[in-house]
Protein backbone atom coordinates (compact mmCIF):
# COMPACT_ATOMS: atom_id res chain seq x y z
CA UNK A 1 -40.14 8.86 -30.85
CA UNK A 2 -42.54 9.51 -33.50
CA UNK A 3 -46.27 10.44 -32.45
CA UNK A 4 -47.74 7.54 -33.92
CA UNK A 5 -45.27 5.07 -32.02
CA UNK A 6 -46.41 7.38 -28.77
CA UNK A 7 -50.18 7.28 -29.70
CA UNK A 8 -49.75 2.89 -30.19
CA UNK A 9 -48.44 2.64 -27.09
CA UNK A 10 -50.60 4.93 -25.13
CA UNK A 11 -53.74 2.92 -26.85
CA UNK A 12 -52.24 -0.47 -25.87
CA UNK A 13 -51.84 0.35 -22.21
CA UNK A 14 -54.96 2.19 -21.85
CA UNK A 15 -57.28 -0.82 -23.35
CA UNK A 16 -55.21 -2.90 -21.51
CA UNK A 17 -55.26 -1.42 -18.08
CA UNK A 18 -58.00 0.60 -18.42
CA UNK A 19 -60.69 0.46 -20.38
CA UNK A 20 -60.96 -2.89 -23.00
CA UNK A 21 -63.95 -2.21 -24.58
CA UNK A 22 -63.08 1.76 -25.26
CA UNK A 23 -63.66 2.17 -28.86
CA UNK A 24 -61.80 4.72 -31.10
CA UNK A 25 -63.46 7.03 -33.72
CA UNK A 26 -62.33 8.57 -36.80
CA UNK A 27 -59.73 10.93 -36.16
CA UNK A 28 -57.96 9.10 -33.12
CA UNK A 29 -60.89 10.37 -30.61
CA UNK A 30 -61.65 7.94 -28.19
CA UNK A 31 -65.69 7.64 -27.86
CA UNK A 32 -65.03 8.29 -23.65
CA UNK A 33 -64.39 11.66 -22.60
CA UNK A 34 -61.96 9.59 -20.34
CA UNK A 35 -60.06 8.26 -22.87
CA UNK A 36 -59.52 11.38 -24.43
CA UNK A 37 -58.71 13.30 -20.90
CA UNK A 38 -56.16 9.94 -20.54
CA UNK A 39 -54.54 10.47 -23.83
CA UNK A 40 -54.22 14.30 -22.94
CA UNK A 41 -52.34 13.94 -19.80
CA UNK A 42 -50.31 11.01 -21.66
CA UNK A 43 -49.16 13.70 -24.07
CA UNK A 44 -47.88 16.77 -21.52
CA UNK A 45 -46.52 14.28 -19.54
CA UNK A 46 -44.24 13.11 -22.47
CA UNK A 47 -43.92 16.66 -23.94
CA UNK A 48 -42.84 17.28 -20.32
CA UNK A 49 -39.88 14.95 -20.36
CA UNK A 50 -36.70 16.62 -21.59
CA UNK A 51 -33.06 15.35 -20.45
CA UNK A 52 -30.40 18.13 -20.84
CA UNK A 53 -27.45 15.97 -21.81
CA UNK A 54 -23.62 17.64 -20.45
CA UNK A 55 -22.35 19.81 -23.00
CA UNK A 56 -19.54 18.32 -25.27
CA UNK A 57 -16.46 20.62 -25.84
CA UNK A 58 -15.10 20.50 -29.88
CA UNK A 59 -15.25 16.59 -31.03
CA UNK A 60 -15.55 15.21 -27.72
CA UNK A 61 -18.81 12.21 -28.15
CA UNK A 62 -20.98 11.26 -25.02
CA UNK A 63 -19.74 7.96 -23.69
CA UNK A 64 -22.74 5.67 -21.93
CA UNK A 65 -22.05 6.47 -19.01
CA UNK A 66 -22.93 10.44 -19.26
CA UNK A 67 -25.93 9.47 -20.96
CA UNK A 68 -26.96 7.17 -18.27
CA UNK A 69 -25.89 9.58 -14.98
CA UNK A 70 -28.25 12.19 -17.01
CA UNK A 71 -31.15 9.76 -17.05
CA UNK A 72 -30.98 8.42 -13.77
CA UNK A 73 -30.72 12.67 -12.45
CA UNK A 74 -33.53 13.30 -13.99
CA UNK A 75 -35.41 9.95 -13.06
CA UNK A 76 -36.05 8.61 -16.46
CA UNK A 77 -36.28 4.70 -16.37
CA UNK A 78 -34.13 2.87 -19.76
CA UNK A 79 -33.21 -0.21 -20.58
């Protein structure tokens, strides 16, 4: 997921469940100390977040249902 598709979402959920009037400056800084303590956290915790998939002997391809035991073992919510 690119940064910028991380950085939209983060801003849409926290003027939406947060703070609606939170303005953001030049540079992507939010004008609340909060907001910018929020979108720190909201970075390590996604930074944090790394499935180790089973490893694949010569051609062998994942089938869905590896993927899926690997998300659901390491609690990761998909749709």
């Amino acid at each position: 997921m690119s940064n910028d598709k991380v950085r939209a979402e983060f801003e849409e959920w926290y003027l939406s469940e947060i703070d609606n009037e939170a303005p953001v400056l030049a540079g992507g800084i939010f004008s609340s100390q909060h907001g910018n303590w929020c979108w720190q956290a909201w970075q390590s915790s996604r930074a944090a977040l790394v499935v180790e998939l089973p490893r694949l002997q010569g051609d062998a391809q994942y089938d869905g249902q590896e993927v899926i035991d690997a998300l659901d073992a390491a609690g990761v919510a998909y749709k």
